[in-house]
PDB file of N, CA and C in Angstrom:
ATOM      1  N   UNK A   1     239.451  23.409 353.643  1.00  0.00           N
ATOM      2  CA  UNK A   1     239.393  23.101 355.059  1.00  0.00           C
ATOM      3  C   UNK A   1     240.618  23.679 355.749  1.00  0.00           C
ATOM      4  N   UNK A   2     240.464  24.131 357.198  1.00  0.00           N
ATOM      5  CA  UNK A   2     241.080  24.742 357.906  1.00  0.00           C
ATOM      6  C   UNK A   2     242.497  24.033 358.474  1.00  0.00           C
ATOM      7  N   UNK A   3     243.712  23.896 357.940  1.00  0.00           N
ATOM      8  CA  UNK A   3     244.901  23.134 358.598  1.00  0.00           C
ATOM      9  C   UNK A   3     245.764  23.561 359.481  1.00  0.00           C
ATOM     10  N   UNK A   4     246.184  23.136 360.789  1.00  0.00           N
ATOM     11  CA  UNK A   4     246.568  23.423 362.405  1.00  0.00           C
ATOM     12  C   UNK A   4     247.786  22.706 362.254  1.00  0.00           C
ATOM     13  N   UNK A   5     248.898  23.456 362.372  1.00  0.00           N
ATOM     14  CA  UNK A   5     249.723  22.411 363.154  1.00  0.00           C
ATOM     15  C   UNK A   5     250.102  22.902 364.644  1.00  0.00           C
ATOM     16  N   UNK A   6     250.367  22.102 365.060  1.00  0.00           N
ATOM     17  CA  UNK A   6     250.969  22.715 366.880  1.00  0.00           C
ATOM     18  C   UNK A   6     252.115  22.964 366.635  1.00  0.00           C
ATOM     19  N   UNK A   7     252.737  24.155 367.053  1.00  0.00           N
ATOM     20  CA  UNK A   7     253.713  23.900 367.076  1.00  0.00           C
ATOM     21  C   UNK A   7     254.527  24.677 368.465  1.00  0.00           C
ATOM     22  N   UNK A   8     253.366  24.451 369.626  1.00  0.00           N
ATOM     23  CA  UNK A   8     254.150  24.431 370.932  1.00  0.00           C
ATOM     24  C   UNK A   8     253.186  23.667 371.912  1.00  0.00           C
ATOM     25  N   UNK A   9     253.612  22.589 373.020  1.00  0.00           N
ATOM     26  CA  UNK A   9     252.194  22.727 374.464  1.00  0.00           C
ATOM     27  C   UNK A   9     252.726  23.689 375.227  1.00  0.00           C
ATOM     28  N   UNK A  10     251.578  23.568 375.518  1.00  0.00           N
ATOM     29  CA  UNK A  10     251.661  24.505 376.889  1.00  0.00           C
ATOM     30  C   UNK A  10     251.448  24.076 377.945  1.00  0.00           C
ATOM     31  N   UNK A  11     252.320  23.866 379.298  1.00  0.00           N
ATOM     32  CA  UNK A  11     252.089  22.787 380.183  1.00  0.00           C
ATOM     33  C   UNK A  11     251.756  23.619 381.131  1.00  0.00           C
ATOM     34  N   UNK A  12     250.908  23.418 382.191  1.00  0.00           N
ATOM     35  CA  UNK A  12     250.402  23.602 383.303  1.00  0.00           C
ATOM     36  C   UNK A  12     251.080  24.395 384.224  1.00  0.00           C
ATOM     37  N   UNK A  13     251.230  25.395 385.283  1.00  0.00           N
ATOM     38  CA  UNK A  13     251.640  26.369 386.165  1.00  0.00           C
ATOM     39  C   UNK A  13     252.047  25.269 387.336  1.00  0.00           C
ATOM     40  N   UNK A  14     253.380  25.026 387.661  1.00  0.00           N
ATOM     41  CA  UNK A  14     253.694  24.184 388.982  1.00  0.00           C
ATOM     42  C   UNK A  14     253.586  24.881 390.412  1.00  0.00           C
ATOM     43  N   UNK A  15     253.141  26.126 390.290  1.00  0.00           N
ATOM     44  CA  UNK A  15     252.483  26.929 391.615  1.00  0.00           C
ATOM     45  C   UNK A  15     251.117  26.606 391.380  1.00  0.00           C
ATOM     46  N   UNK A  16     250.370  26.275 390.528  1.00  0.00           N
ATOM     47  CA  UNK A  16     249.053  26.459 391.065  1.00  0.00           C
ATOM     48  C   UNK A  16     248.568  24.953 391.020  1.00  0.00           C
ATOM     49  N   UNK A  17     249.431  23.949 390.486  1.00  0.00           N
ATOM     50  CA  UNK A  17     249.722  23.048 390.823  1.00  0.00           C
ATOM     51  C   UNK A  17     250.113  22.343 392.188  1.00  0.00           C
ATOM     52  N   UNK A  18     250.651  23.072 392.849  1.00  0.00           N
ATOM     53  CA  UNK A  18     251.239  22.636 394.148  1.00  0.00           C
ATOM     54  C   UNK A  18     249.574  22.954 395.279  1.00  0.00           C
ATOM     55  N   UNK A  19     249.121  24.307 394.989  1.00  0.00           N
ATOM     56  CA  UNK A  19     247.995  24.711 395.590  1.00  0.00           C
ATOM     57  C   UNK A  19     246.822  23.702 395.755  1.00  0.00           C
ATOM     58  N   UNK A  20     246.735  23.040 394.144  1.00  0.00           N
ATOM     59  CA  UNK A  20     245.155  22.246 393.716  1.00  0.00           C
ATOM     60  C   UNK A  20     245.519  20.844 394.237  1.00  0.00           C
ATOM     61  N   UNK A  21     246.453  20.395 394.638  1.00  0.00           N
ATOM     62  CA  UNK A  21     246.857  19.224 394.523  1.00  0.00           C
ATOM     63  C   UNK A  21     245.851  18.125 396.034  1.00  0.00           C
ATOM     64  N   UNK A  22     245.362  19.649 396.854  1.00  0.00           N
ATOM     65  CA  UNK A  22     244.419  18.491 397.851  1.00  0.00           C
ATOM     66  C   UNK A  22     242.808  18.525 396.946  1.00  0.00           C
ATOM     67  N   UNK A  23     242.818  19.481 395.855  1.00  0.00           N
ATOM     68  CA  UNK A  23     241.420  19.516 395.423  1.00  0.00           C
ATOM     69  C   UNK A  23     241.255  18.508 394.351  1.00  0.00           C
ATOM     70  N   UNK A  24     239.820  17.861 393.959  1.00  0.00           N
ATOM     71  CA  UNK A  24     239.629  17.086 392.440  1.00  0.00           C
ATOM     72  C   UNK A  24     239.572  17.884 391.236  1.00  0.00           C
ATOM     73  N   UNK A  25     240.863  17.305 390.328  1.00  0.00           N
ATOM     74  CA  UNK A  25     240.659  18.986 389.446  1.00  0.00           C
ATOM     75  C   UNK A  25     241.129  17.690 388.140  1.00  0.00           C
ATOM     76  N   UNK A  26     240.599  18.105 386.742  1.00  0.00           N
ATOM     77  CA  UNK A  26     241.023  18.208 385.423  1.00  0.00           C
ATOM     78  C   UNK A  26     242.014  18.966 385.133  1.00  0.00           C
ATOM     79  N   UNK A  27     242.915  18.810 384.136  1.00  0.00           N
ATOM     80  CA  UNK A  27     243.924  19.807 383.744  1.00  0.00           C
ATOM     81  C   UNK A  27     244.084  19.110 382.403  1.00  0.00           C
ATOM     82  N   UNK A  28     243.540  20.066 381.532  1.00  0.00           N
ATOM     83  CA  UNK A  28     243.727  20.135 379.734  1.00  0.00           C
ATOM     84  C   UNK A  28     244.794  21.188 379.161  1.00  0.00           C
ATOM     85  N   UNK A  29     246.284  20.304 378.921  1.00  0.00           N
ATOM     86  CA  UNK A  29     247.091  21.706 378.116  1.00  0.00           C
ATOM     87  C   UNK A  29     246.791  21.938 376.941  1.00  0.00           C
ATOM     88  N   UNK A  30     247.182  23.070 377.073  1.00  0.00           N
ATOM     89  CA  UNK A  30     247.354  24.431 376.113  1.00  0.00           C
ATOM     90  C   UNK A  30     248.472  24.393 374.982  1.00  0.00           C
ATOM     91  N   UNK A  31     247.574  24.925 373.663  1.00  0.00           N
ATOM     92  CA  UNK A  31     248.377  24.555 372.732  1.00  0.00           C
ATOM     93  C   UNK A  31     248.573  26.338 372.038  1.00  0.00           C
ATOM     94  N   UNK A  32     249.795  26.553 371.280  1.00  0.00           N
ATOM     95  CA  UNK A  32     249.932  27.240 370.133  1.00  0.00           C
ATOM     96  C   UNK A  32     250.081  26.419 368.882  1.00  0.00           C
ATOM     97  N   UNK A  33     249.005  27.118 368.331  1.00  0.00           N
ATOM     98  CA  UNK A  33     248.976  26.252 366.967  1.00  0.00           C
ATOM     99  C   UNK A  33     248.954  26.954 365.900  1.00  0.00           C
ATOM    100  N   UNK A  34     249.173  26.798 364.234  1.00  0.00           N
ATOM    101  CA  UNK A  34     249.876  27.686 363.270  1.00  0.00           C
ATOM    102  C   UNK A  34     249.048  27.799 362.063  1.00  0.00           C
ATOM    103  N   UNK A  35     248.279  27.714 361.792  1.00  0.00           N
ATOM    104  CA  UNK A  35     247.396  28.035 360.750  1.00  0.00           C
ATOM    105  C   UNK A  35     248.015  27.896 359.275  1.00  0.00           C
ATOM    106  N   UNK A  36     248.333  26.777 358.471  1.00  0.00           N
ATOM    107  CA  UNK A  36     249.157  26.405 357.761  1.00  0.00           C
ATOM    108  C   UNK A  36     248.480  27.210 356.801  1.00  0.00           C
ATOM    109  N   UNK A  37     249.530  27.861 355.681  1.00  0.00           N
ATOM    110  CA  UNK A  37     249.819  28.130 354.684  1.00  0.00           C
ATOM    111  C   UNK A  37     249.707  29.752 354.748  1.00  0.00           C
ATOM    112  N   UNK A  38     249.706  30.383 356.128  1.00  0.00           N
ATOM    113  CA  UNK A  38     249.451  31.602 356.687  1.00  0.00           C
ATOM    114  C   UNK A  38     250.393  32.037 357.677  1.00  0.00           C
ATOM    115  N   UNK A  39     250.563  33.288 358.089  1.00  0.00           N
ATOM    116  CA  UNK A  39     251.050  33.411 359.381  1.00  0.00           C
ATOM    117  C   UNK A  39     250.384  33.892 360.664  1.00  0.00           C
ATOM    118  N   UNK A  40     249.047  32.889 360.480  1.00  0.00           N
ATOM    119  CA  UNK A  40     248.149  33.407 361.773  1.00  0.00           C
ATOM    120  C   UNK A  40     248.609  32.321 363.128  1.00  0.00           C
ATOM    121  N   UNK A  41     248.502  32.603 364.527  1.00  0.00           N
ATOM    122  CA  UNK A  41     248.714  31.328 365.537  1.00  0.00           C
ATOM    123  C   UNK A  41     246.880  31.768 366.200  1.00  0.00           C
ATOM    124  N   UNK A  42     246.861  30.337 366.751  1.00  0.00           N
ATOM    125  CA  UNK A  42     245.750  30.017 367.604  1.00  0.00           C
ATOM    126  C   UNK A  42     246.282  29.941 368.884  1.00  0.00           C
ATOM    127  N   UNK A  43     246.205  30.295 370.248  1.00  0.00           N
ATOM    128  CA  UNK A  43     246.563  29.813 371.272  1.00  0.00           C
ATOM    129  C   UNK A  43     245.049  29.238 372.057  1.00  0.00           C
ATOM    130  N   UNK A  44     245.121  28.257 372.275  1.00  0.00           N
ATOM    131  CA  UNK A  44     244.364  27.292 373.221  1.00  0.00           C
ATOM    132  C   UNK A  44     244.934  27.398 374.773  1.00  0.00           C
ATOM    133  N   UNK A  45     244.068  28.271 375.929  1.00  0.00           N
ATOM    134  CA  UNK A  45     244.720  28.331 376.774  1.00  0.00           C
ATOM    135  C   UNK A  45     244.724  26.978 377.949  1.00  0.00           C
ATOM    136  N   UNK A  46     245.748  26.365 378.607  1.00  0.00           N
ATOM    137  CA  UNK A  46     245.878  25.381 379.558  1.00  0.00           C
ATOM    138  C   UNK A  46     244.294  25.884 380.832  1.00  0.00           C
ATOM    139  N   UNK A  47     243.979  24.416 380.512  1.00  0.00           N
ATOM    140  CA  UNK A  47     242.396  24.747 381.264  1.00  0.00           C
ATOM    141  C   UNK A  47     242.441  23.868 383.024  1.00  0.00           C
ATOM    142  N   UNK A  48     242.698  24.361 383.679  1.00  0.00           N
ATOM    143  CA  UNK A  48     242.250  23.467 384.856  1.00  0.00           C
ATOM    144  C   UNK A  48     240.599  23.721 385.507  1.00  0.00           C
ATOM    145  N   UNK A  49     240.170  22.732 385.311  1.00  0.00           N
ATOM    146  CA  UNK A  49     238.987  22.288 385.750  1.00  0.00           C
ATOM    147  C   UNK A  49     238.744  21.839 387.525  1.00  0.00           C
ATOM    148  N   UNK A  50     238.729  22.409 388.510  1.00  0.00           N
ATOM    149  CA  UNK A  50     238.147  21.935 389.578  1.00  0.00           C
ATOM    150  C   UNK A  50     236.745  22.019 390.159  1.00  0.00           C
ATOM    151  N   UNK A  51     236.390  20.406 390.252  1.00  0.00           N
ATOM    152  CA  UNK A  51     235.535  20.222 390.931  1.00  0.00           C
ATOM    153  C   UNK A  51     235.356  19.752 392.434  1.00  0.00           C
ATOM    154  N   UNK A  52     236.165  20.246 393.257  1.00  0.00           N
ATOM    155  CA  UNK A  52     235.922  20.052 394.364  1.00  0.00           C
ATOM    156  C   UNK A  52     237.135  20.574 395.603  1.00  0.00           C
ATOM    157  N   UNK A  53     237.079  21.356 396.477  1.00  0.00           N
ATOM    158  CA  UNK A  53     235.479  22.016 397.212  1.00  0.00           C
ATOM    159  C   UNK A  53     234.440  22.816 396.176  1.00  0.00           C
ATOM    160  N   UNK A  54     235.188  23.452 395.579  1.00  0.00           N
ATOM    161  CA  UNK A  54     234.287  24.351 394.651  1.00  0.00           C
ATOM    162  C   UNK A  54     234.173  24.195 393.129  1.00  0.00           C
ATOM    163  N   UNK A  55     233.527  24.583 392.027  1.00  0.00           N
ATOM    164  CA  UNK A  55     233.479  24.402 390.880  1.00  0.00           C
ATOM    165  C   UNK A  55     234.324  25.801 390.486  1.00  0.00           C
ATOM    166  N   UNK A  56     235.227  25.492 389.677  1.00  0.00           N
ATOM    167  CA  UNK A  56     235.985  26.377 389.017  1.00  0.00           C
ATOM    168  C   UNK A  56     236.276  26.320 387.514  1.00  0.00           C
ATOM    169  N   UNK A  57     236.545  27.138 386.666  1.00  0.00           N
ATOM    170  CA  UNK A  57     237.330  26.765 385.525  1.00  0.00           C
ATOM    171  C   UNK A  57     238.257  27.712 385.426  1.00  0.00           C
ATOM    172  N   UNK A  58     239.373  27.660 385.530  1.00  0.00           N
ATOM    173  CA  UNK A  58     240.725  28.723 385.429  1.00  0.00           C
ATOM    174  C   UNK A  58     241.215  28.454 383.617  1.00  0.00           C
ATOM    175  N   UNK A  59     241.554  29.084 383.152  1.00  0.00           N
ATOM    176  CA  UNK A  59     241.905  29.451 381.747  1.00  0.00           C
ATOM    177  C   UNK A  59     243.575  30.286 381.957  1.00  0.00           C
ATOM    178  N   UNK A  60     244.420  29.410 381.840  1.00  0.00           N
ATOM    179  CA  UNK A  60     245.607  30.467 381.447  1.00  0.00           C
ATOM    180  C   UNK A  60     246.230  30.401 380.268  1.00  0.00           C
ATOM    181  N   UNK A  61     246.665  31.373 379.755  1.00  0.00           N
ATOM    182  CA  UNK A  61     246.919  31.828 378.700  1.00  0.00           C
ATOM    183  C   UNK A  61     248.475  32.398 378.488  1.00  0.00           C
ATOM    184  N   UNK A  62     249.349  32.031 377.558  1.00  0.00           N
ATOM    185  CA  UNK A  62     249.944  32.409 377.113  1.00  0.00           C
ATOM    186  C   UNK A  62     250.302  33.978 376.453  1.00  0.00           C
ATOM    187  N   UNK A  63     250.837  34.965 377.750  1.00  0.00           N
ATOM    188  CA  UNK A  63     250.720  36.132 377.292  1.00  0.00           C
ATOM    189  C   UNK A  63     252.192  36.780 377.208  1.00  0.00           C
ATOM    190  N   UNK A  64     252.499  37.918 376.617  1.00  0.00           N
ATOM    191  CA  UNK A  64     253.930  38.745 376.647  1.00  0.00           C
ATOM    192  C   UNK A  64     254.047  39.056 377.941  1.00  0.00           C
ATOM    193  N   UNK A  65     254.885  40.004 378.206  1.00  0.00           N
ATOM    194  CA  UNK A  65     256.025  40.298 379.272  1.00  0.00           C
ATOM    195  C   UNK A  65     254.967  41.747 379.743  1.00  0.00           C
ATOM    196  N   UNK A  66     254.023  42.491 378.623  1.00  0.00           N
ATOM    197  CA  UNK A  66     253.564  43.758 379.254  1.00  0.00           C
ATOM    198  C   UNK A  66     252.189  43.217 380.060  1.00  0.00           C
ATOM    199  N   UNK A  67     251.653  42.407 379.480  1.00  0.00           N
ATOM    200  CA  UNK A  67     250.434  42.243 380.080  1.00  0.00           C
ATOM    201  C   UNK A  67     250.715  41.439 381.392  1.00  0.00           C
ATOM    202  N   UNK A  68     249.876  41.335 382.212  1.00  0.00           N
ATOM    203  CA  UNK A  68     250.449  40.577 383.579  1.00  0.00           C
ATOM    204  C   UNK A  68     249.331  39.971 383.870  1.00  0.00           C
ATOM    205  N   UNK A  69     247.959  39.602 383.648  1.00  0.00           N
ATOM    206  CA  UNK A  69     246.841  39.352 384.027  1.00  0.00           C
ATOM    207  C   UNK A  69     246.908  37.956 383.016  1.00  0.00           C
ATOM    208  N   UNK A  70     247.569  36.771 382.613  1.00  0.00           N
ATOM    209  CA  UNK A  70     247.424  35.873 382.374  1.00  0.00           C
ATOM    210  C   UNK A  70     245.998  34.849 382.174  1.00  0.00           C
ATOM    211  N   UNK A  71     245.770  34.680 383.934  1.00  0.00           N
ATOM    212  CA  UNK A  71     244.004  33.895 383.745  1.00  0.00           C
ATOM    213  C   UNK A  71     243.035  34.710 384.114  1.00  0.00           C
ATOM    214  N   UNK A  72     242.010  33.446 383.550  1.00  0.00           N
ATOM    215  CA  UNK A  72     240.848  33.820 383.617  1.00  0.00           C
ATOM    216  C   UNK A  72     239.985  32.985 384.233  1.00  0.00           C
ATOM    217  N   UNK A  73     239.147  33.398 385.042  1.00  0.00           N
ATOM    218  CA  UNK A  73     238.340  32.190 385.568  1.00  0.00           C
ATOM    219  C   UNK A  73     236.622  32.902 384.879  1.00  0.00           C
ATOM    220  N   UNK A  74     236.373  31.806 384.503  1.00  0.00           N
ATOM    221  CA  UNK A  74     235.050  31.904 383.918  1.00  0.00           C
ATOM    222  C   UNK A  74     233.685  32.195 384.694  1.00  0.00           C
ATOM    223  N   UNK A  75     233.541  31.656 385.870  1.00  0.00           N
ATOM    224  CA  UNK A  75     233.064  31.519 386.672  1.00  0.00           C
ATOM    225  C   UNK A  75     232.481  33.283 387.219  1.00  0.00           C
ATOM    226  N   UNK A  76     233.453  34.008 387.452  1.00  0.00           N
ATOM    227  CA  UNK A  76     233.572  35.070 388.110  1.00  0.00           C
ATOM    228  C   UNK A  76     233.917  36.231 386.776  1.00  0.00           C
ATOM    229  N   UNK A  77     234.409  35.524 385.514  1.00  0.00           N
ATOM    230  CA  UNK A  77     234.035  36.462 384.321  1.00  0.00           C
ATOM    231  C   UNK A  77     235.436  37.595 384.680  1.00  0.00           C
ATOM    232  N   UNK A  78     236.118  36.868 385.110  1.00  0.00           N
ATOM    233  CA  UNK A  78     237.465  38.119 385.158  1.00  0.00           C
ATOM    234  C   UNK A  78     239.157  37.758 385.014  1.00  0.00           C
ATOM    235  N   UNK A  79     239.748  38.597 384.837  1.00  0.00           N
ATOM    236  CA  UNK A  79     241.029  38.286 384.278  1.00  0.00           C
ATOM    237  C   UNK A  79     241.622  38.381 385.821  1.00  0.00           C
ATOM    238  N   UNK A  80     242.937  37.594 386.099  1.00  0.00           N
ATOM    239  CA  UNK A  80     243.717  37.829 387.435  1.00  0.00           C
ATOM    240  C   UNK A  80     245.074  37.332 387.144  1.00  0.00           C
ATOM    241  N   UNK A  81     245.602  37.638 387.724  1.00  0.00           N
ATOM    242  CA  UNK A  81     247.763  37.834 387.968  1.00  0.00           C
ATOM    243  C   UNK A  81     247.581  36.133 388.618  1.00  0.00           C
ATOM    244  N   UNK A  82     248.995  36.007 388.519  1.00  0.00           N
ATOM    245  CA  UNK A  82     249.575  34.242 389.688  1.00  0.00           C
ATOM    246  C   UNK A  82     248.923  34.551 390.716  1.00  0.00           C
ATOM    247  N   UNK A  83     249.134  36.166 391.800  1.00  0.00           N
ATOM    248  CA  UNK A  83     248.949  36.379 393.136  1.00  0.00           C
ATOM    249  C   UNK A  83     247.395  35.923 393.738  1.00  0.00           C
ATOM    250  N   UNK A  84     247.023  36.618 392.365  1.00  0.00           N
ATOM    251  CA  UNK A  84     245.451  36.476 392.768  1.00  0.00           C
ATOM    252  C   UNK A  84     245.101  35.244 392.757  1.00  0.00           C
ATOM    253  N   UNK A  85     245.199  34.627 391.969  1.00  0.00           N
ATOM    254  CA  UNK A  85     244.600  33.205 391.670  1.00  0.00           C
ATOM    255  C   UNK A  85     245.479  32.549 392.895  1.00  0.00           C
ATOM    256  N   UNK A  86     246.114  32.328 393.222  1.00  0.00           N
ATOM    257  CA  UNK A  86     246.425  31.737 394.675  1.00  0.00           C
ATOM    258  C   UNK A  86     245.889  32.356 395.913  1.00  0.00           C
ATOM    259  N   UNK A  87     245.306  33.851 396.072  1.00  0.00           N
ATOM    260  CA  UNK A  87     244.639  34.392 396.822  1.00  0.00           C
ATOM    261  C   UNK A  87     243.318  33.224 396.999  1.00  0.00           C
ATOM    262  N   UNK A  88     243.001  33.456 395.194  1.00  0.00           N
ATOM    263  CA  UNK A  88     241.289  33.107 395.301  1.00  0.00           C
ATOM    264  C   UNK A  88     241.285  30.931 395.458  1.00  0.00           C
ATOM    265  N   UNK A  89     242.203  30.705 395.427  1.00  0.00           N
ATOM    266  CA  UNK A  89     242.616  29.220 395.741  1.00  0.00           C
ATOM    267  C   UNK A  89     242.688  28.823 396.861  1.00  0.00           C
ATOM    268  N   UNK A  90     243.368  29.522 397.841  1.00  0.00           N
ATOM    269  CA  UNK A  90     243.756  29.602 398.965  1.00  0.00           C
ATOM    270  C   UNK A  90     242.373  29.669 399.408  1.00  0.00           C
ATOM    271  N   UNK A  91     241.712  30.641 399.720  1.00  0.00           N
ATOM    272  CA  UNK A  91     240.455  30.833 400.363  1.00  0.00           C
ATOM    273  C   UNK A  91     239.680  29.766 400.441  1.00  0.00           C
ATOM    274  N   UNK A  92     239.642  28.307 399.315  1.00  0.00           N
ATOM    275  CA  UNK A  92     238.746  27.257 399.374  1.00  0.00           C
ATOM    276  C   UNK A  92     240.002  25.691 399.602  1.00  0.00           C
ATOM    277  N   UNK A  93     240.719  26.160 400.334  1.00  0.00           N
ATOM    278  CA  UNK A  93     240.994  24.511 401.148  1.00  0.00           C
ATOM    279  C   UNK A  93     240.217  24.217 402.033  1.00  0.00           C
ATOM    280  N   UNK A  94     240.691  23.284 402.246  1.00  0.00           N
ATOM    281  CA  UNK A  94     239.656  22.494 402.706  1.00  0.00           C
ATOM    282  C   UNK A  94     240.220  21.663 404.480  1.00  0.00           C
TER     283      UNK A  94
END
């Protein structure tokens, strides 16, 4: 059987935090986790869930310094930067 340890969370973005805060939203952190007796990691990306004005699921992810496209929103099936995702946030206050 397959053994996990965590061995980081991953806590939530306090900009996109500040944004969601008039919307109803879920927020599940994100874990790196270690695949014992190996040197593989799992990353579980920090999930915010909003349901309201709109249905969303944002996925961010734990990435290096070259890549810059962090989340993902499922919804729309595409990768986006901080900028964007506060672009596409912004557009549904309320």
């Amino acid at each position: 059987m397959l053994e996990f340890k965590t061995i980081q969370i991953l806590k939530p973005n306090t900009e996109i935090l500040e944004i969601i805060n008039d919307y109803k939203y879920k927020i599940k952190n994100g874990k790196i986790k270690n695949l014992l007796h190996t040197n593989l990691q799992v990353i579980e990306p920090t999930e915010y869930l909003i349901t309201y004005p709109t249905t969303l699921t944002i996925l961010e992810y734990k990435v290096n310094e070259i890549y810059s496209k962090p989340f993902y929103i499922k919804e729309h099936k595409q990768k986006y930067n901080l900028k964007e995702i506060k672009q596409i946030l912004n557009n549904f206050k309320v």
